[in-house]
C-alpha atoms as a PDB file:
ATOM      1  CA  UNK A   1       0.000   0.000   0.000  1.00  0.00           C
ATOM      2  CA  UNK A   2       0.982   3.747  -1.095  1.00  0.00           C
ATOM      3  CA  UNK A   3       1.045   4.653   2.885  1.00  0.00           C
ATOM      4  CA  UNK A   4       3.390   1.802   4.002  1.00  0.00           C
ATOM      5  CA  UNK A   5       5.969   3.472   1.612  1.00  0.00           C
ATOM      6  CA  UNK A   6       5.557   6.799   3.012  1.00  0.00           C
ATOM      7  CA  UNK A   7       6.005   5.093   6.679  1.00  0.00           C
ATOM      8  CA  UNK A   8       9.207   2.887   5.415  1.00  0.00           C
ATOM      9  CA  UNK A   9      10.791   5.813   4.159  1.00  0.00           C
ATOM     10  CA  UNK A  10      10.312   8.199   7.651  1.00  0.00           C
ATOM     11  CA  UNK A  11      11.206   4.664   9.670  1.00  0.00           C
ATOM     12  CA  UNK A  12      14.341   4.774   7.170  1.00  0.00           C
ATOM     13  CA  UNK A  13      15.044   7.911   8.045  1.00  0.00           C
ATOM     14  CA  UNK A  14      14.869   7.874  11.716  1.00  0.00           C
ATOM     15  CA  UNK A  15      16.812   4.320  12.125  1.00  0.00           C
ATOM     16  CA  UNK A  16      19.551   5.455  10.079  1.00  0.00           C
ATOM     17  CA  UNK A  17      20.124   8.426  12.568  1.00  0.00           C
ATOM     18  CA  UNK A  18      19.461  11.184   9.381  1.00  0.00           C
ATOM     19  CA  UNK A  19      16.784  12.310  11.350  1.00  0.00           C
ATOM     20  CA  UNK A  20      17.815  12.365  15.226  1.00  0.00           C
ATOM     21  CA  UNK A  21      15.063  13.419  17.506  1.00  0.00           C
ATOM     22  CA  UNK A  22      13.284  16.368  16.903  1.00  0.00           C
ATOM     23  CA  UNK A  23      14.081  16.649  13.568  1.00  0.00           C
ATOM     24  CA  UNK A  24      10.945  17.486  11.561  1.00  0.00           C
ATOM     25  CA  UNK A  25       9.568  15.319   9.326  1.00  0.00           C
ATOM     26  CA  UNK A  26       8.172  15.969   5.451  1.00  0.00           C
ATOM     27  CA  UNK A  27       4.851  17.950   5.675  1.00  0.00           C
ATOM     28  CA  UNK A  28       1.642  15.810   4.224  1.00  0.00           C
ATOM     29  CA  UNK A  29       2.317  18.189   0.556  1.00  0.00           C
ATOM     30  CA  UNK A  30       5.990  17.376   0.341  1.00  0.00           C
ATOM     31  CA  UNK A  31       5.358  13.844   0.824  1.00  0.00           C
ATOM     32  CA  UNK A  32       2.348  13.598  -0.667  1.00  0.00           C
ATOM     33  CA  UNK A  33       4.363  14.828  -3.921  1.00  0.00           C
ATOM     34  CA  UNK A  34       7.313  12.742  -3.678  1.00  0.00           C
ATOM     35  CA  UNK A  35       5.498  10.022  -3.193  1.00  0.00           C
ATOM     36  CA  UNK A  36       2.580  10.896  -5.784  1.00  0.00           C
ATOM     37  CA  UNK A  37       0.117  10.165  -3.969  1.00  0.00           C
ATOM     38  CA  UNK A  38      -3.045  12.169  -2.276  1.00  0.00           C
ATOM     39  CA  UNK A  39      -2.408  14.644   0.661  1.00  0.00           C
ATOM     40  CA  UNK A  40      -4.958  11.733   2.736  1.00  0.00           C
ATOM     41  CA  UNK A  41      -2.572   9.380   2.031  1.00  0.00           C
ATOM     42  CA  UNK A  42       0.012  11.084   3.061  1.00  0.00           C
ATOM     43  CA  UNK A  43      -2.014  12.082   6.750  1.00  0.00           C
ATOM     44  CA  UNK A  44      -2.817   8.539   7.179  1.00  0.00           C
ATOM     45  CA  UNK A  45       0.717   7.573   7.197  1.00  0.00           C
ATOM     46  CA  UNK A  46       1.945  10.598   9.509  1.00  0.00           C
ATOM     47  CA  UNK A  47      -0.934   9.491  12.038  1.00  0.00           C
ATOM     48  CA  UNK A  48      -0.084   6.181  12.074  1.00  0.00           C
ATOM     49  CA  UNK A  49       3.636   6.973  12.793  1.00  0.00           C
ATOM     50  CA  UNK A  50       1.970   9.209  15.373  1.00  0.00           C
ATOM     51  CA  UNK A  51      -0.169   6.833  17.054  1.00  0.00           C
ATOM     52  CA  UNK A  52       3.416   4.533  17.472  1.00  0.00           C
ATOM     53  CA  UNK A  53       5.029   6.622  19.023  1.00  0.00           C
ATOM     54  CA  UNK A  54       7.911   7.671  16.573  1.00  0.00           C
ATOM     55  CA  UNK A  55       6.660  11.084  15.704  1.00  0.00           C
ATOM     56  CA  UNK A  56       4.712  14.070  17.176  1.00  0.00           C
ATOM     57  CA  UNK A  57       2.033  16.188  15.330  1.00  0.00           C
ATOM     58  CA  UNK A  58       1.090  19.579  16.121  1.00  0.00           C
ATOM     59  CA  UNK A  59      -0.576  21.826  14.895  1.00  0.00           C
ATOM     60  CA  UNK A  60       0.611  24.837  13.296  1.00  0.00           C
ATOM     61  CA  UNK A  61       3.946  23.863  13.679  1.00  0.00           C
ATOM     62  CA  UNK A  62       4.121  20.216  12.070  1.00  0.00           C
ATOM     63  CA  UNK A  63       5.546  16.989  12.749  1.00  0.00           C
ATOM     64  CA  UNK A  64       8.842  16.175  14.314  1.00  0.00           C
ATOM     65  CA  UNK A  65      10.945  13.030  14.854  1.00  0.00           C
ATOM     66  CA  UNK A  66       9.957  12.014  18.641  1.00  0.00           C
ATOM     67  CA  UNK A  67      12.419  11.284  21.788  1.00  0.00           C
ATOM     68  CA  UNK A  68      13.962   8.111  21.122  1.00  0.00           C
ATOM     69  CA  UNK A  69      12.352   6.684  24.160  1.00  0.00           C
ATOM     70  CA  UNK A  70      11.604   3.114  23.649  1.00  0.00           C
ATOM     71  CA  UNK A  71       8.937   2.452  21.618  1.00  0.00           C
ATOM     72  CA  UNK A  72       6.575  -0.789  21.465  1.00  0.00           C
ATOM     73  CA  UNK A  73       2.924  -1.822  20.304  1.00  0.00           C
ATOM     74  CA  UNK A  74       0.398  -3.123  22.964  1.00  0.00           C
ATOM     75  CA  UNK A  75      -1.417  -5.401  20.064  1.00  0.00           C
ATOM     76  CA  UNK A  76       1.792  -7.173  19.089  1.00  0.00           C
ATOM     77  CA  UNK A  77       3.778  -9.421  20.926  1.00  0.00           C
ATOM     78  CA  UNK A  78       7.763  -8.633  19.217  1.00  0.00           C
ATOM     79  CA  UNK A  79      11.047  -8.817  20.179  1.00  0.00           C
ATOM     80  CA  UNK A  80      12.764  -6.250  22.047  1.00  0.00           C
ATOM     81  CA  UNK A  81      15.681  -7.189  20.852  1.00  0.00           C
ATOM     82  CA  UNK A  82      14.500  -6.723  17.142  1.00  0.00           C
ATOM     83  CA  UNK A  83      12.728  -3.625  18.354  1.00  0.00           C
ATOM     84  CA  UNK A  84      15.897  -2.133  19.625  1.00  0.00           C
ATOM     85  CA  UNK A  85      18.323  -2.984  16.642  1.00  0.00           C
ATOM     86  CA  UNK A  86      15.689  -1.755  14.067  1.00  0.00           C
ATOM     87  CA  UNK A  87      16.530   1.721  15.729  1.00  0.00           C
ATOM     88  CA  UNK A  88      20.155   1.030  14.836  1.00  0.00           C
ATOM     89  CA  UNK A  89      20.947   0.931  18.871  1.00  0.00           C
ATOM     90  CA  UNK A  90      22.841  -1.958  20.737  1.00  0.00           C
ATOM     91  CA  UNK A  91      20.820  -4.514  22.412  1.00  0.00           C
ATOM     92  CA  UNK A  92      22.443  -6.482  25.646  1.00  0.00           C
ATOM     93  CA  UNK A  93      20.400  -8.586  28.168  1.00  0.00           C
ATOM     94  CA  UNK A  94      21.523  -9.681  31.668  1.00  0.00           C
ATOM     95  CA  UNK A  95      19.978 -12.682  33.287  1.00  0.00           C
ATOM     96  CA  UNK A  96      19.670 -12.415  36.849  1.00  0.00           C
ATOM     97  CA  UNK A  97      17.611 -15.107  37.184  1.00  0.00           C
ATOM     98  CA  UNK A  98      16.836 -19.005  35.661  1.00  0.00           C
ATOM     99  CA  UNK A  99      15.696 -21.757  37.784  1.00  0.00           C
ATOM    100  CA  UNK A 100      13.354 -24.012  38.289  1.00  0.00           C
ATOM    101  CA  UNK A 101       9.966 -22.835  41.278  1.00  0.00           C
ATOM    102  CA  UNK A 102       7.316 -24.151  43.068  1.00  0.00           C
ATOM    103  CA  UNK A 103       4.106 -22.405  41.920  1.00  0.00           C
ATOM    104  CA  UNK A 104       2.474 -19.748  43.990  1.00  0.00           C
ATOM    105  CA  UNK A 105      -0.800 -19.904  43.979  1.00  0.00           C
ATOM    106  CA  UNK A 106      -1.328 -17.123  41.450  1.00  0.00           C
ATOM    107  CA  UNK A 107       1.365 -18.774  39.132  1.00  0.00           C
ATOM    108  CA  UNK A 108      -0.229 -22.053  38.872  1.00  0.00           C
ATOM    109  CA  UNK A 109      -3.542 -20.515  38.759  1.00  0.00           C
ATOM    110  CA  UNK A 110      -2.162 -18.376  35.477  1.00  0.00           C
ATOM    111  CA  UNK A 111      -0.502 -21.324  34.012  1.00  0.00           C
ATOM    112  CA  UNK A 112      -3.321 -23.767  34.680  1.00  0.00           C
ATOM    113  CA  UNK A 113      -1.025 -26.159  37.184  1.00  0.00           C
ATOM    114  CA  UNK A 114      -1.435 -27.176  40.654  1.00  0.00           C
ATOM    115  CA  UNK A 115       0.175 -24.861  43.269  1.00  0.00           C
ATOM    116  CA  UNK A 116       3.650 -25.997  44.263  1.00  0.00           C
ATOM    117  CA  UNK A 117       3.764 -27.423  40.891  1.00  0.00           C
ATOM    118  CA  UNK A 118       8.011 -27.446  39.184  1.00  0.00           C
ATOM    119  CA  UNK A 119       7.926 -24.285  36.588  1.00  0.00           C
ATOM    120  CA  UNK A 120      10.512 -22.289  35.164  1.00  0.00           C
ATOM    121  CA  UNK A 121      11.604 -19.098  36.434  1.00  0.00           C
ATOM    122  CA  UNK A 122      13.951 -16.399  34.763  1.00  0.00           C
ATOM    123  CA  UNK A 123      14.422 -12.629  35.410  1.00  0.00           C
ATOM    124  CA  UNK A 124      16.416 -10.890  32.570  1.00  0.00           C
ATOM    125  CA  UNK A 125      16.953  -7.133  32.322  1.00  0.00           C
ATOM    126  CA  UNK A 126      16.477  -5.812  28.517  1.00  0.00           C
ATOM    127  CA  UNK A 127      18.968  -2.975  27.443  1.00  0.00           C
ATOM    128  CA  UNK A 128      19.430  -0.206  24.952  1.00  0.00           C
ATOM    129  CA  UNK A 129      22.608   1.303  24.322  1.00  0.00           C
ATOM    130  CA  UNK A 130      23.407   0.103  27.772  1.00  0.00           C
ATOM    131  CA  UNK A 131      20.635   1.807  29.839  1.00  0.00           C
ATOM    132  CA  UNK A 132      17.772  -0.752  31.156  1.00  0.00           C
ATOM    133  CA  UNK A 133      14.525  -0.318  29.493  1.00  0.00           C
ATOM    134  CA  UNK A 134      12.640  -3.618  30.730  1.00  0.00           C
ATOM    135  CA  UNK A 135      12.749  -6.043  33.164  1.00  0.00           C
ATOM    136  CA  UNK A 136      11.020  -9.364  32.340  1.00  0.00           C
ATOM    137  CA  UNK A 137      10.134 -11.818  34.593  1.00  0.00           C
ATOM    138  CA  UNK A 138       8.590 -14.895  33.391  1.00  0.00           C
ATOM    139  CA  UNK A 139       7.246 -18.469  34.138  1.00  0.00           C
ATOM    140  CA  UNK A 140       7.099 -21.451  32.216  1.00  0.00           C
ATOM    141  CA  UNK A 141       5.403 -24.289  31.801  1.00  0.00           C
ATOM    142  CA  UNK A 142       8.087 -27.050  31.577  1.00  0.00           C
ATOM    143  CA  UNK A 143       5.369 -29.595  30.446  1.00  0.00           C
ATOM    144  CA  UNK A 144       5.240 -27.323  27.076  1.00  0.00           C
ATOM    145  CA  UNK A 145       8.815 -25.825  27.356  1.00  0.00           C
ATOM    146  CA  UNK A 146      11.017 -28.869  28.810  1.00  0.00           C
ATOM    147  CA  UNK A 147      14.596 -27.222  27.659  1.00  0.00           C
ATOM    148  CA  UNK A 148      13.649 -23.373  28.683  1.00  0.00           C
ATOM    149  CA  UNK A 149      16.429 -24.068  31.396  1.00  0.00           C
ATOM    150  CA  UNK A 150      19.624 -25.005  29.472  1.00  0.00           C
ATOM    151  CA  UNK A 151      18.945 -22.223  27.015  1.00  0.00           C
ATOM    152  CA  UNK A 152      21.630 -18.830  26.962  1.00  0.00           C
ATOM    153  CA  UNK A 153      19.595 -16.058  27.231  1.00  0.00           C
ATOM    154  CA  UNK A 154      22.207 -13.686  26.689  1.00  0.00           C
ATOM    155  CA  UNK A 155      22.062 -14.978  22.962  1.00  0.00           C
ATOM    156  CA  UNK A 156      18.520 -15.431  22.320  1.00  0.00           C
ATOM    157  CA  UNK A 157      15.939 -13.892  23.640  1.00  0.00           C
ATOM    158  CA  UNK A 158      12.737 -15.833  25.444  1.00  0.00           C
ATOM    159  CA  UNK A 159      10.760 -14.858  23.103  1.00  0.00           C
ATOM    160  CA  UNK A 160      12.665 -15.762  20.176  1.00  0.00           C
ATOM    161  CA  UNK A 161      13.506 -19.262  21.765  1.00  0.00           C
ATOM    162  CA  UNK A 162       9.411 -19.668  22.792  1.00  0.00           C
ATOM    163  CA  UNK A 163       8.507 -18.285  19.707  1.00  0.00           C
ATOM    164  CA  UNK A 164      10.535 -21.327  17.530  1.00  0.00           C
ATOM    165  CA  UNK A 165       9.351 -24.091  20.248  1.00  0.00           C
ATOM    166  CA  UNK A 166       5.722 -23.298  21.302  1.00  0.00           C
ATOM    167  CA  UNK A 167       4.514 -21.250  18.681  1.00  0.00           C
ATOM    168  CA  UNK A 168       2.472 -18.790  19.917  1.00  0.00           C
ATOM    169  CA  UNK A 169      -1.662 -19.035  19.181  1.00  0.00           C
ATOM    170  CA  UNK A 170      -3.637 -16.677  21.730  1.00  0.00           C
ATOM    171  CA  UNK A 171      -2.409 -14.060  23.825  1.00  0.00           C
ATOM    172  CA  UNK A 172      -3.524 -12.030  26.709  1.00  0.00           C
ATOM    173  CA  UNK A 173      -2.571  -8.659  28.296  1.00  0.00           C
ATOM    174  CA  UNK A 174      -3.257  -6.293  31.615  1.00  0.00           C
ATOM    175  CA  UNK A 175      -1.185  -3.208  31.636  1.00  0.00           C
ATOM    176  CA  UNK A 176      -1.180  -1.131  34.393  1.00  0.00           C
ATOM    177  CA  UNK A 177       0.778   1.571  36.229  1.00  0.00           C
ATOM    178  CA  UNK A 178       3.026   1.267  39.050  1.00  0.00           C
ATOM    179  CA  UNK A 179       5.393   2.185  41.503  1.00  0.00           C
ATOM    180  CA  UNK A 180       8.383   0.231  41.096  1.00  0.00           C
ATOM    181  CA  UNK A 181       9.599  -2.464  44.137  1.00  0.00           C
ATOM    182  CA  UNK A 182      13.148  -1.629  45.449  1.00  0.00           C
ATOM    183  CA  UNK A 183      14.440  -4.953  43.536  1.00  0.00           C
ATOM    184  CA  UNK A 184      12.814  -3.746  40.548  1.00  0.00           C
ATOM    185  CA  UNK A 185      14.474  -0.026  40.650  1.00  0.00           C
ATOM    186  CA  UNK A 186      18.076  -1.901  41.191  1.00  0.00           C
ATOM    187  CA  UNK A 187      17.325  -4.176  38.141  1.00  0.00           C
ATOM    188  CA  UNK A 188      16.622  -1.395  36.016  1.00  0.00           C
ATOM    189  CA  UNK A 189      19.308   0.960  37.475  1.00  0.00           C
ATOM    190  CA  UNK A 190      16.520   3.587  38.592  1.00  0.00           C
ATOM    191  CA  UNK A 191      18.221   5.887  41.854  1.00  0.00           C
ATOM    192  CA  UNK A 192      14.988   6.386  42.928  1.00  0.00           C
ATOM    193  CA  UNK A 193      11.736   4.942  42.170  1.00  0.00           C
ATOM    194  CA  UNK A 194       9.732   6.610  38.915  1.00  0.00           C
ATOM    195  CA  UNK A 195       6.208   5.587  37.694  1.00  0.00           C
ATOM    196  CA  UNK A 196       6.439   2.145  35.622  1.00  0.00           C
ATOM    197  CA  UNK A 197       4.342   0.635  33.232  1.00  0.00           C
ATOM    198  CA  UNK A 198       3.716  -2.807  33.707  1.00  0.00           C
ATOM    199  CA  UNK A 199       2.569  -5.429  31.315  1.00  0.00           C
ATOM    200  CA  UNK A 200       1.167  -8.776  32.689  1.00  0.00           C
ATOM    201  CA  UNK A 201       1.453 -11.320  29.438  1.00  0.00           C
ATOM    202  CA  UNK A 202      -0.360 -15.095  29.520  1.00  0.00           C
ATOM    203  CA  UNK A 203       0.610 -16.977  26.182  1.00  0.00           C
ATOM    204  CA  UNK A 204      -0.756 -20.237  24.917  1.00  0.00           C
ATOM    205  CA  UNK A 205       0.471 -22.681  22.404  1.00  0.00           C
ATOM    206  CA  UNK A 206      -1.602 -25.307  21.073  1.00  0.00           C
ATOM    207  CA  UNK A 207      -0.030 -27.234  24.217  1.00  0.00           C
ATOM    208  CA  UNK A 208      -1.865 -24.530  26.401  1.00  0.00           C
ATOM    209  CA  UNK A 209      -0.145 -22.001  28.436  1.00  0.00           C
ATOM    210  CA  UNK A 210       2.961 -21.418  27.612  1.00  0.00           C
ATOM    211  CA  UNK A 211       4.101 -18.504  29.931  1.00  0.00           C
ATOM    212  CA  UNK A 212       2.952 -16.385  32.590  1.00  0.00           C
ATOM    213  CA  UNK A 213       5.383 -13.103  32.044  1.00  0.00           C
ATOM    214  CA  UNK A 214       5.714  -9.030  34.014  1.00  0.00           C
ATOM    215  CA  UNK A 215       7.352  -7.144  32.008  1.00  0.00           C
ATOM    216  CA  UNK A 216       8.303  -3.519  33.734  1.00  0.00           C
ATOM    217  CA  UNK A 217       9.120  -0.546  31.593  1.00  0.00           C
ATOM    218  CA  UNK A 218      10.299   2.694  33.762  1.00  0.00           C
ATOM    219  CA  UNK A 219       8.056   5.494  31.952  1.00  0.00           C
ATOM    220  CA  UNK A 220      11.196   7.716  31.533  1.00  0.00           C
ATOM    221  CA  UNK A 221      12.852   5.312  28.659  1.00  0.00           C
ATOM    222  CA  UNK A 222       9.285   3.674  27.560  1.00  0.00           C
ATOM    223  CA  UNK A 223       6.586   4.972  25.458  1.00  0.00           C
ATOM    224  CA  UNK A 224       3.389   2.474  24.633  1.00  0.00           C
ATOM    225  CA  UNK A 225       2.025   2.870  21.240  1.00  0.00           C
ATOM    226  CA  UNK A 226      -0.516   1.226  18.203  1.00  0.00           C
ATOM    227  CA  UNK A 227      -2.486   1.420  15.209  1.00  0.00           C
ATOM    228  CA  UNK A 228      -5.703  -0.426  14.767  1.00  0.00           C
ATOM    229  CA  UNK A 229      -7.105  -0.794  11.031  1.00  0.00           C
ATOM    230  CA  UNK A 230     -10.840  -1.306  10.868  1.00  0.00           C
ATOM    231  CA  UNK A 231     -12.516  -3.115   8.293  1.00  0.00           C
ATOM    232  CA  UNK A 232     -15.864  -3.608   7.135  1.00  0.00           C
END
């Protein structure tokens, strides 16, 4: 579609580091010309790129390149670590945490075991250009995931690992605000706690659950975006 170019191009832009951060962007004529395409066209693809975060509209002054906080999509489940190196910025993760748990009652309740049932348990802290931008704590089902234990996290990701053995068919998500615990502020190198935004994930495979994940973003280096396409 016409409007995917238009987005390419300004995601082109941005990744390469042409356009740092404030930068402004092509008004809806110039692109609308370069592209040849209709000045709509052009608006749909601006808001989009709006709506995700990237840039910022406003009005009677146009659109600029947006801080290069971290950006993500609550209606896709990615890869942070593709997410990061599409920006052109170095991704690093740090595992604090992989063993095997009993289940809490909430844990075994999410992942559909009985509580004080074996699951997996990791903690990894997500990085961009060395500064923490998510912790992600997550449990597994080891009756879907047997191996989740001997994997090297520092090399591939959970999700890329789950995503290969358990492919993913239904997804659920609660996001919510919080105030980060102490453990939490040290994991993502906060010196004092900041408001967080915190996504609870439950994934399913055709096993059944797969994982029961937190994933805490500290709203300084975070920003939650998406685009929803309606059809008749």
């Amino acid at each position: 579609m016409k409007f995917s170019k238009i987005k390419q191009h300004i995601y082109s832009k941005i990744a390469s580091g042409e356009w740092p951060e404030n930068h402004p962007v092509s008004s809806e004529n110039a692109l609308a010309n370069q592209f040849s395409v209709s000045r709509m066209t052009a608006r749909r693809a601006l808001q989009e790129l709006a709506d995700e975060g990237l840039v910022i509209r406003s009005k009677g002054s146009g659109t600029y390149v947006a801080p290069l906080k971290s950006q993500t999509s609550f209606m896709a489940i990615r890869n942070i670590a593709d997410e990061i190196r599409a920006r052109n910025h170095d991704y690093e993760a740090h595992v604090h945490t992989l063993k095997q748990v009993p289940a809490s009652l909430q844990v075994a309740e999410q992942l559909g075991l009985e509580p004080g049932a074996p699951v997996f348990y990791s903690v990894i802290t997500h990085s961009e250009n060395g500064l923490p931008v998510q912790v992600e704590e997550r449990f597994v089902n080891p009756a879907v995931v047997a191996d989740y234990l001997r994997q090297d996290f520092t090399y591939i990701t959970p999700h890329e690992y789950l995503s290969a053995v358990a492919p993913l068919t239904e997804a659920s998500h609660q996001i919510e605000a919080v105030t980060p615990s102490t453990q939490v502020c040290e994991w993502l190198e906060l010196t004092k706690p900041e408001p967080c935004l915190r996504i609870i994930r439950r994934t399913w495979s055709d096993a059944g659950v797969v994982t029961y994940a937190v994933l805490t973003h500290p709203g300084s280096r975070f920003v939650l975006g998406g685009h929803l396409t309606f059809k008749p």
